[in-house]
C-alpha atoms as a PDB file:
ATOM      1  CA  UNK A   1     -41.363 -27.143  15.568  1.00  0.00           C
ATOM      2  CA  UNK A   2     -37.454 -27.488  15.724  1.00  0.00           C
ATOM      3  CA  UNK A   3     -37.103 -27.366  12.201  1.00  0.00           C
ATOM      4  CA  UNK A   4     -38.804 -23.895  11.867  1.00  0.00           C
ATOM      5  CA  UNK A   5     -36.611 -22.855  15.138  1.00  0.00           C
ATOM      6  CA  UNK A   6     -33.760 -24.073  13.451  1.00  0.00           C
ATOM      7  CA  UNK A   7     -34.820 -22.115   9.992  1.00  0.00           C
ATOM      8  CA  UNK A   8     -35.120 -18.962  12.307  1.00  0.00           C
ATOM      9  CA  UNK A   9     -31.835 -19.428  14.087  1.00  0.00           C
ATOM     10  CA  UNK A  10     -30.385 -19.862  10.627  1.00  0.00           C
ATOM     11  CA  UNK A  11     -31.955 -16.324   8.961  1.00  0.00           C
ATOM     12  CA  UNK A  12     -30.930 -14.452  12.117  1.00  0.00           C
ATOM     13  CA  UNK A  13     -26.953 -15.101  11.978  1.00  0.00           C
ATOM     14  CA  UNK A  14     -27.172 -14.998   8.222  1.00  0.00           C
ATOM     15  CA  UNK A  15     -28.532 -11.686   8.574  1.00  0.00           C
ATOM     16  CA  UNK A  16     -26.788 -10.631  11.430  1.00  0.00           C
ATOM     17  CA  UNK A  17     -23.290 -11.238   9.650  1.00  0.00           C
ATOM     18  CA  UNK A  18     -24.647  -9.162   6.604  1.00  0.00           C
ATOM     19  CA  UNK A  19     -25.215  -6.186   8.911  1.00  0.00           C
ATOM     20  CA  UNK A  20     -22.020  -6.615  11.106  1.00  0.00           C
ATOM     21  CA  UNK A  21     -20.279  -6.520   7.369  1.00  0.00           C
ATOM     22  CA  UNK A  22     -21.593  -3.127   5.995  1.00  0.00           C
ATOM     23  CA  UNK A  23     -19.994   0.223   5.963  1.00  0.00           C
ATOM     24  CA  UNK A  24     -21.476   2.516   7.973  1.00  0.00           C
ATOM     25  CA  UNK A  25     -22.292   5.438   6.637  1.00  0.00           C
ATOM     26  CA  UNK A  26     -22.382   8.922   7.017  1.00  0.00           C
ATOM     27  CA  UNK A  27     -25.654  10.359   8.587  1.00  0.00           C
ATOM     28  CA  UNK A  28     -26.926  13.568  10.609  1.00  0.00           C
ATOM     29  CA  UNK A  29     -27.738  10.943  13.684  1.00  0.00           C
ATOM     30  CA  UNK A  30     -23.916  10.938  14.495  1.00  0.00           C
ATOM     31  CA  UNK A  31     -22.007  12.847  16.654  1.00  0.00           C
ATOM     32  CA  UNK A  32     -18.103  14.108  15.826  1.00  0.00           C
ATOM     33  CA  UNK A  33     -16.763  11.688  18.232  1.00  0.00           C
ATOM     34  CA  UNK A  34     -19.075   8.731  16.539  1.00  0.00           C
ATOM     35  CA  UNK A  35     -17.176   9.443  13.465  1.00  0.00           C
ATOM     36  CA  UNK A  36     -14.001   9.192  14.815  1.00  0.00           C
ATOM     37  CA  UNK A  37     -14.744   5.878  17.516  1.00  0.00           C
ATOM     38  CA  UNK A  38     -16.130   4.217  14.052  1.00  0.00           C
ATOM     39  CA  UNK A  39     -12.956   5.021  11.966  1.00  0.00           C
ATOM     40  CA  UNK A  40     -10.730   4.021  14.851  1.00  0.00           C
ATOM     41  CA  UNK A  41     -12.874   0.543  15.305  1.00  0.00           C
ATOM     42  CA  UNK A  42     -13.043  -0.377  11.261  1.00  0.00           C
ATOM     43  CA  UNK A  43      -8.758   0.484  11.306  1.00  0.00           C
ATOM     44  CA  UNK A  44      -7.968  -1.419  14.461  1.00  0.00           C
ATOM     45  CA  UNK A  45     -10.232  -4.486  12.876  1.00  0.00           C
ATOM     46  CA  UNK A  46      -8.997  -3.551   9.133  1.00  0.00           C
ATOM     47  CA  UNK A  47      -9.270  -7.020   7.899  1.00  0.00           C
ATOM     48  CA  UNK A  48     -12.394  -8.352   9.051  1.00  0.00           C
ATOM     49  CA  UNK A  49     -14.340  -9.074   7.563  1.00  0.00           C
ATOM     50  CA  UNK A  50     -12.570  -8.286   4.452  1.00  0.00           C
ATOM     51  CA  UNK A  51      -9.006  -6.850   3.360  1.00  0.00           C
ATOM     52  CA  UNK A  52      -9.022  -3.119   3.861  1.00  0.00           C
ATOM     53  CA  UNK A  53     -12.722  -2.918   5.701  1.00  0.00           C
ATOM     54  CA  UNK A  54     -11.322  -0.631   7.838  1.00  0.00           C
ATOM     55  CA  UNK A  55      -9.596   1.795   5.659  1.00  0.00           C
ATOM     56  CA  UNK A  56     -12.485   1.853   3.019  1.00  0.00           C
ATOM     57  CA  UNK A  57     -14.747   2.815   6.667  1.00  0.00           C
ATOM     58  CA  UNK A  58     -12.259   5.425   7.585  1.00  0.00           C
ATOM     59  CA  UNK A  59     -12.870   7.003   3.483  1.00  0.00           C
ATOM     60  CA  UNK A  60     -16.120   6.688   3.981  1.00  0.00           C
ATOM     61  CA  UNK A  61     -15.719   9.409   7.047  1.00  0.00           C
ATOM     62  CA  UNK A  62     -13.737  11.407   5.194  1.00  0.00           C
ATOM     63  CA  UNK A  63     -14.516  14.820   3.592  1.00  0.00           C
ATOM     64  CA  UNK A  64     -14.973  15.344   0.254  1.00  0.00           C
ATOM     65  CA  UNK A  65     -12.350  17.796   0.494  1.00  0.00           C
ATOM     66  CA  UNK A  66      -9.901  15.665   2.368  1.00  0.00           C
ATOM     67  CA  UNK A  67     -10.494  12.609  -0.264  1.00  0.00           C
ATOM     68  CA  UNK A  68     -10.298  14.924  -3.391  1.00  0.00           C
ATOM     69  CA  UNK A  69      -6.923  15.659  -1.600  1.00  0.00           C
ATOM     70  CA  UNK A  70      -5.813  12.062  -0.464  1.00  0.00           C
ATOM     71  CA  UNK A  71      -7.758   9.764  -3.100  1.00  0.00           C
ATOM     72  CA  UNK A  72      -8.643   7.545  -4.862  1.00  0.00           C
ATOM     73  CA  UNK A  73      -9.974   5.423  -2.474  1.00  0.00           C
ATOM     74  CA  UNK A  74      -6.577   3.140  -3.636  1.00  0.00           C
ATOM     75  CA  UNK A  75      -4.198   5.714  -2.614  1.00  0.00           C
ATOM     76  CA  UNK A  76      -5.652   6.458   0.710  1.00  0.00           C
ATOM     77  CA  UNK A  77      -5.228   2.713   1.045  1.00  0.00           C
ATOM     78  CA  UNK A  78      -1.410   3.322   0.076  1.00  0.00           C
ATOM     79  CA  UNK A  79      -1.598   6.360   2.701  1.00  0.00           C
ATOM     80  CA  UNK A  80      -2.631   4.656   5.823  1.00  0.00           C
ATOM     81  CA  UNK A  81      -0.676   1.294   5.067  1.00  0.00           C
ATOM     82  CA  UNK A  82       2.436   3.814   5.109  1.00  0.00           C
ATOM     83  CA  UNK A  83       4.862   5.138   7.486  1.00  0.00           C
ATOM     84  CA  UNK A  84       2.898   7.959   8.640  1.00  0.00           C
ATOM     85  CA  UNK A  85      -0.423   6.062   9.316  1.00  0.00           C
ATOM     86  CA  UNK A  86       0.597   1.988   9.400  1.00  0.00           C
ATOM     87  CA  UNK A  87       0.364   2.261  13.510  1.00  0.00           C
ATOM     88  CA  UNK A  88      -3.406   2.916  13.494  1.00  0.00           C
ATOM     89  CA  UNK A  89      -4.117  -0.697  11.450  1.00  0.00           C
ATOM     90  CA  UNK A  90      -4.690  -3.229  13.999  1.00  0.00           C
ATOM     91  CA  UNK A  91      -3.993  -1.088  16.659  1.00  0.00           C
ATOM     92  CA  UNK A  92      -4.741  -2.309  20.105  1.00  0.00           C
ATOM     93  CA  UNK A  93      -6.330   0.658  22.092  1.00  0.00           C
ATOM     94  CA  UNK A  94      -7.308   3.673  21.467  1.00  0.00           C
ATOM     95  CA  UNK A  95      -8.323   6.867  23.763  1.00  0.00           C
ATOM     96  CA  UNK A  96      -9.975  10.013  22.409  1.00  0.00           C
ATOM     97  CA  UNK A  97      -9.936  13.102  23.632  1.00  0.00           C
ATOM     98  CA  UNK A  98     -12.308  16.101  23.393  1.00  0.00           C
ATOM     99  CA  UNK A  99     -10.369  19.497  22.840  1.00  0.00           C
ATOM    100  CA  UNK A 100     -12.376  21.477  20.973  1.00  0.00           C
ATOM    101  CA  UNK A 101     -16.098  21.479  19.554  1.00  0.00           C
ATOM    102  CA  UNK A 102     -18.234  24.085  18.485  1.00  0.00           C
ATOM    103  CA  UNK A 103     -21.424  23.937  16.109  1.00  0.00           C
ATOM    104  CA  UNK A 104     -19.146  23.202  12.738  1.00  0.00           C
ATOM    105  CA  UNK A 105     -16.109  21.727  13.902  1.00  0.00           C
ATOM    106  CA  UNK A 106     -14.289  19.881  16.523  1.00  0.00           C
ATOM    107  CA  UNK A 107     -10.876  18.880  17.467  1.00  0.00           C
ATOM    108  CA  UNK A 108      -9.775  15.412  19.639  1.00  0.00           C
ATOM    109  CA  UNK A 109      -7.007  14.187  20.416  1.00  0.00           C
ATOM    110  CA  UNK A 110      -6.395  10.481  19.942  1.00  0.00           C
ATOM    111  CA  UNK A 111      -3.832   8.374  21.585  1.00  0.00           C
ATOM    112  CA  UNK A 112      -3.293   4.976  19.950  1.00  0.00           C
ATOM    113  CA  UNK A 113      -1.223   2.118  20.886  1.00  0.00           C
ATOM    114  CA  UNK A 114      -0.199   0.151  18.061  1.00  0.00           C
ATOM    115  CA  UNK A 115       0.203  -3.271  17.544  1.00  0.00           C
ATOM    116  CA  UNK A 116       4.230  -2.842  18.336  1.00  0.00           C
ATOM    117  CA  UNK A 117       3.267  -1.566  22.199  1.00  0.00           C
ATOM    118  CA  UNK A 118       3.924   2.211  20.723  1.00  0.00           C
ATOM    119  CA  UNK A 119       1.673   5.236  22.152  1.00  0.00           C
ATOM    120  CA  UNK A 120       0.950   7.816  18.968  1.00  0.00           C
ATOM    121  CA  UNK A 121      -0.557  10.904  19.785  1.00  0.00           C
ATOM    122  CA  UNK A 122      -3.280  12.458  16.961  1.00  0.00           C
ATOM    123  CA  UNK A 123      -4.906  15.454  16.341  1.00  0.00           C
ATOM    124  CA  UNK A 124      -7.755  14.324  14.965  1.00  0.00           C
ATOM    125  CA  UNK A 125     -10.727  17.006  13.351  1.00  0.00           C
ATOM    126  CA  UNK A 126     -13.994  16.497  12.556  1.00  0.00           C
ATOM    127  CA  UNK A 127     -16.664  19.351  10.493  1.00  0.00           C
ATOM    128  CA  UNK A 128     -20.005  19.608   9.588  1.00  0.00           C
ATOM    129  CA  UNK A 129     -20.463  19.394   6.160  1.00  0.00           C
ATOM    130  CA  UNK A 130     -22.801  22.208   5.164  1.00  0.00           C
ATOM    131  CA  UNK A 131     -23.112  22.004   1.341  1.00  0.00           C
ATOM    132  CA  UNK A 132     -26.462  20.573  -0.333  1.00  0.00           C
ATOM    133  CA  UNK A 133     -26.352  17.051  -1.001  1.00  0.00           C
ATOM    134  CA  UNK A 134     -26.892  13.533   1.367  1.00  0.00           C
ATOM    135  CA  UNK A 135     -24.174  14.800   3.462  1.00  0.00           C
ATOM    136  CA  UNK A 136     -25.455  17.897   4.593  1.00  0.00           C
ATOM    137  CA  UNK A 137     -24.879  18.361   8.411  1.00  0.00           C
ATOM    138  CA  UNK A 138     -23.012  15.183   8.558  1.00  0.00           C
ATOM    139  CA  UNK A 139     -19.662  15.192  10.507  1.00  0.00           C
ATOM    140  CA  UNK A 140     -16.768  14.198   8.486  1.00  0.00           C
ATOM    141  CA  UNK A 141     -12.860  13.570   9.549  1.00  0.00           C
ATOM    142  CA  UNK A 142     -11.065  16.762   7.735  1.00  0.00           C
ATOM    143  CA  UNK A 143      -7.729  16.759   8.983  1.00  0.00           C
ATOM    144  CA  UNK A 144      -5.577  13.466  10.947  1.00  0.00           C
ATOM    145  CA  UNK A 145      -2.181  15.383  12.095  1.00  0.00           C
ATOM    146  CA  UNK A 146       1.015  13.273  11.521  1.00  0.00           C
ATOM    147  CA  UNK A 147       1.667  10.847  14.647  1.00  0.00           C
ATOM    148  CA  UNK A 148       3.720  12.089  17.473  1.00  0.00           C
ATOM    149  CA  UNK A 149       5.357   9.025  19.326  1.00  0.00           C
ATOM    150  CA  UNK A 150       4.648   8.712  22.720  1.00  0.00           C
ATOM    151  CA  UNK A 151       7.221   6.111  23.878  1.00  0.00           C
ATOM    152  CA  UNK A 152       6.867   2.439  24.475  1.00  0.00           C
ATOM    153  CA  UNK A 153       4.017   0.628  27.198  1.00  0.00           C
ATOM    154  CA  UNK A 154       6.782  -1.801  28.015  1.00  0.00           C
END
Protein backbone atom coordinates (compact mmCIF):
# COMPACT_ATOMS: atom_id res chain seq x y z
CA UNK A 1 0.00 0.00 0.00
CA UNK A 2 2.76 2.72 0.65
CA UNK A 3 4.56 1.88 -2.28
CA UNK A 4 1.57 2.57 -4.66
CA UNK A 5 0.93 5.88 -2.38
CA UNK A 6 4.33 6.70 -2.84
CA UNK A 7 4.10 5.93 -6.87
CA UNK A 8 1.01 8.34 -6.78
CA UNK A 9 2.66 11.07 -4.78
CA UNK A 10 5.49 10.73 -7.25
CA UNK A 11 3.17 11.12 -10.75
CA UNK A 12 1.32 14.02 -9.13
CA UNK A 13 4.44 16.52 -8.55
CA UNK A 14 5.97 15.17 -11.71
CA UNK A 15 2.99 16.25 -13.40
CA UNK A 16 2.23 19.10 -11.51
CA UNK A 17 5.76 20.72 -12.34
CA UNK A 18 5.06 19.94 -16.12
CA UNK A 19 1.90 22.05 -15.96
CA UNK A 20 3.28 24.87 -13.65
CA UNK A 21 6.13 24.96 -16.62
CA UNK A 22 3.93 25.55 -19.78
CA UNK A 23 3.09 28.69 -21.56
CA UNK A 24 -0.16 29.63 -21.33
CA UNK A 25 -1.77 30.32 -24.14
CA UNK A 26 -4.01 32.44 -25.80
CA UNK A 27 -7.77 31.40 -25.60
CA UNK A 28 -11.42 33.04 -25.86
CA UNK A 29 -11.88 31.91 -21.92
CA UNK A 30 -9.68 34.99 -20.93
CA UNK A 31 -10.49 38.24 -20.07
CA UNK A 32 -8.21 41.57 -21.14
CA UNK A 33 -7.03 41.93 -17.69
CA UNK A 34 -6.10 37.92 -17.60
CA UNK A 35 -3.80 38.71 -20.37
CA UNK A 36 -2.14 41.34 -18.86
CA UNK A 37 -1.99 39.74 -14.83
CA UNK A 38 -0.36 36.58 -16.85
CA UNK A 39 2.28 38.70 -18.75
CA UNK A 40 3.02 40.70 -15.64
CA UNK A 41 3.37 37.22 -13.48
CA UNK A 42 5.66 35.21 -16.29
CA UNK A 43 8.03 38.88 -16.39
CA UNK A 44 8.19 39.38 -12.65
CA UNK A 45 9.17 35.38 -12.41
CA UNK A 46 11.20 35.59 -15.91
CA UNK A 47 13.58 32.93 -14.99
CA UNK A 48 11.71 30.23 -13.55
CA UNK A 49 11.51 27.88 -14.53
CA UNK A 50 13.69 28.61 -17.38
CA UNK A 51 15.77 31.72 -18.79
CA UNK A 52 13.38 34.08 -20.49
CA UNK A 53 9.92 32.09 -19.40
CA UNK A 54 8.55 35.18 -18.82
CA UNK A 55 9.33 37.16 -21.83
CA UNK A 56 8.57 34.20 -24.27
CA UNK A 57 4.80 34.32 -22.01
CA UNK A 58 4.55 37.99 -22.52
CA UNK A 59 5.13 37.11 -26.83
CA UNK A 60 2.90 34.71 -26.52
CA UNK A 61 0.18 37.63 -25.50
CA UNK A 62 1.22 39.65 -27.99
CA UNK A 63 -0.52 40.57 -31.29
CA UNK A 64 0.41 39.43 -34.37
CA UNK A 65 0.66 42.89 -35.34
CA UNK A 66 2.66 44.05 -32.39
CA UNK A 67 5.24 40.93 -32.88
CA UNK A 68 5.50 41.41 -36.73
CA UNK A 69 6.51 44.91 -35.40
CA UNK A 70 8.80 43.98 -32.34
CA UNK A 71 10.04 40.32 -33.37
CA UNK A 72 11.54 37.77 -33.64
CA UNK A 73 10.76 36.33 -30.59
CA UNK A 74 14.90 37.09 -29.97
CA UNK A 75 14.54 40.70 -30.39
CA UNK A 76 11.59 41.17 -28.20
CA UNK A 77 13.88 39.38 -25.78
CA UNK A 78 16.55 42.22 -26.60
CA UNK A 79 13.46 44.76 -26.17
CA UNK A 80 12.29 44.03 -22.73
CA UNK A 81 15.90 43.22 -21.29
CA UNK A 82 16.52 47.01 -22.42
CA UNK A 83 16.29 50.37 -21.02
CA UNK A 84 12.81 50.98 -21.83
CA UNK A 85 11.35 47.64 -20.48
CA UNK A 86 14.34 46.01 -18.02
CA UNK A 87 12.12 47.36 -14.82
CA UNK A 88 9.22 44.98 -15.52
CA UNK A 89 11.76 41.64 -15.22
CA UNK A 90 11.65 40.57 -11.74
CA UNK A 91 9.66 43.23 -10.71
CA UNK A 92 8.26 43.10 -7.25
CA UNK A 93 4.56 44.35 -7.43
CA UNK A 94 2.45 45.21 -9.72
CA UNK A 95 -1.13 47.11 -9.72
CA UNK A 96 -3.43 47.31 -12.75
CA UNK A 97 -5.75 49.57 -13.49
CA UNK A 98 -8.96 49.52 -15.57
CA UNK A 99 -9.35 52.77 -17.78
CA UNK A 100 -10.98 51.85 -20.60
CA UNK A 101 -12.83 48.65 -22.08
CA UNK A 102 -15.27 48.26 -24.60
CA UNK A 103 -16.23 45.04 -26.73
CA UNK A 104 -12.71 45.16 -28.90
CA UNK A 105 -10.36 46.91 -26.86
CA UNK A 106 -9.28 48.02 -23.51
CA UNK A 107 -6.85 50.25 -21.89
CA UNK A 108 -5.12 49.73 -18.06
CA UNK A 109 -2.91 51.30 -16.49
CA UNK A 110 -0.14 49.40 -14.74
CA UNK A 111 2.03 50.58 -11.99
CA UNK A 112 5.11 48.42 -11.37
CA UNK A 113 7.72 48.56 -8.81
CA UNK A 114 10.85 47.21 -9.94
CA UNK A 115 13.33 45.31 -8.40
CA UNK A 116 15.43 48.79 -7.66
CA UNK A 117 12.25 50.12 -5.28
CA UNK A 118 11.20 52.35 -8.57
CA UNK A 119 7.28 52.96 -9.29
CA UNK A 120 6.79 52.89 -13.43
CA UNK A 121 3.62 53.88 -14.62
CA UNK A 122 2.20 51.87 -18.05
CA UNK A 123 -0.33 52.24 -20.38
CA UNK A 124 -0.96 49.02 -21.11
CA UNK A 125 -3.76 47.88 -24.20
CA UNK A 126 -5.30 44.92 -24.84
CA UNK A 127 -7.78 43.96 -28.36
CA UNK A 128 -9.76 41.36 -29.53
CA UNK A 129 -8.35 39.76 -32.26
CA UNK A 130 -11.09 39.37 -34.86
CA UNK A 131 -9.40 37.75 -37.91
CA UNK A 132 -10.06 33.89 -38.76
CA UNK A 133 -7.65 31.66 -37.31
CA UNK A 134 -7.08 29.97 -33.42
CA UNK A 135 -6.96 33.42 -32.19
CA UNK A 136 -10.13 34.68 -33.12
CA UNK A 137 -11.78 36.65 -30.20
CA UNK A 138 -8.76 36.19 -28.13
CA UNK A 139 -7.41 39.30 -26.25
CA UNK A 140 -3.95 40.17 -27.11
CA UNK A 141 -1.45 43.02 -25.56
CA UNK A 142 -1.24 45.63 -28.70
CA UNK A 143 0.43 48.49 -27.40
CA UNK A 144 2.86 48.78 -23.74
CA UNK A 145 3.51 52.79 -23.60
CA UNK A 146 7.15 53.69 -22.62
CA UNK A 147 7.53 53.78 -18.63
CA UNK A 148 6.89 56.96 -16.84
CA UNK A 149 8.89 56.97 -13.45
CA UNK A 150 7.02 57.39 -10.54
CA UNK A 151 9.71 58.12 -7.91
CA UNK A 152 11.31 55.89 -5.38
CA UNK A 153 9.17 53.63 -2.35
CA UNK A 154 12.05 54.50 -0.08
Amino acid sequence: MYKILKFFIIIFCLTSNVAKSEVIKPNINLKPEDVIKIQLKGLMKNDIPSQDRGIEQTWEFAHPSNQRFTGPLANFKKMIKGESYKMLIGHISHEILEIDNNNNSALYQVIVLGSDKKYFKFNWQVEKFLEKGPLKNCWLTTVVSQPIPLGSST
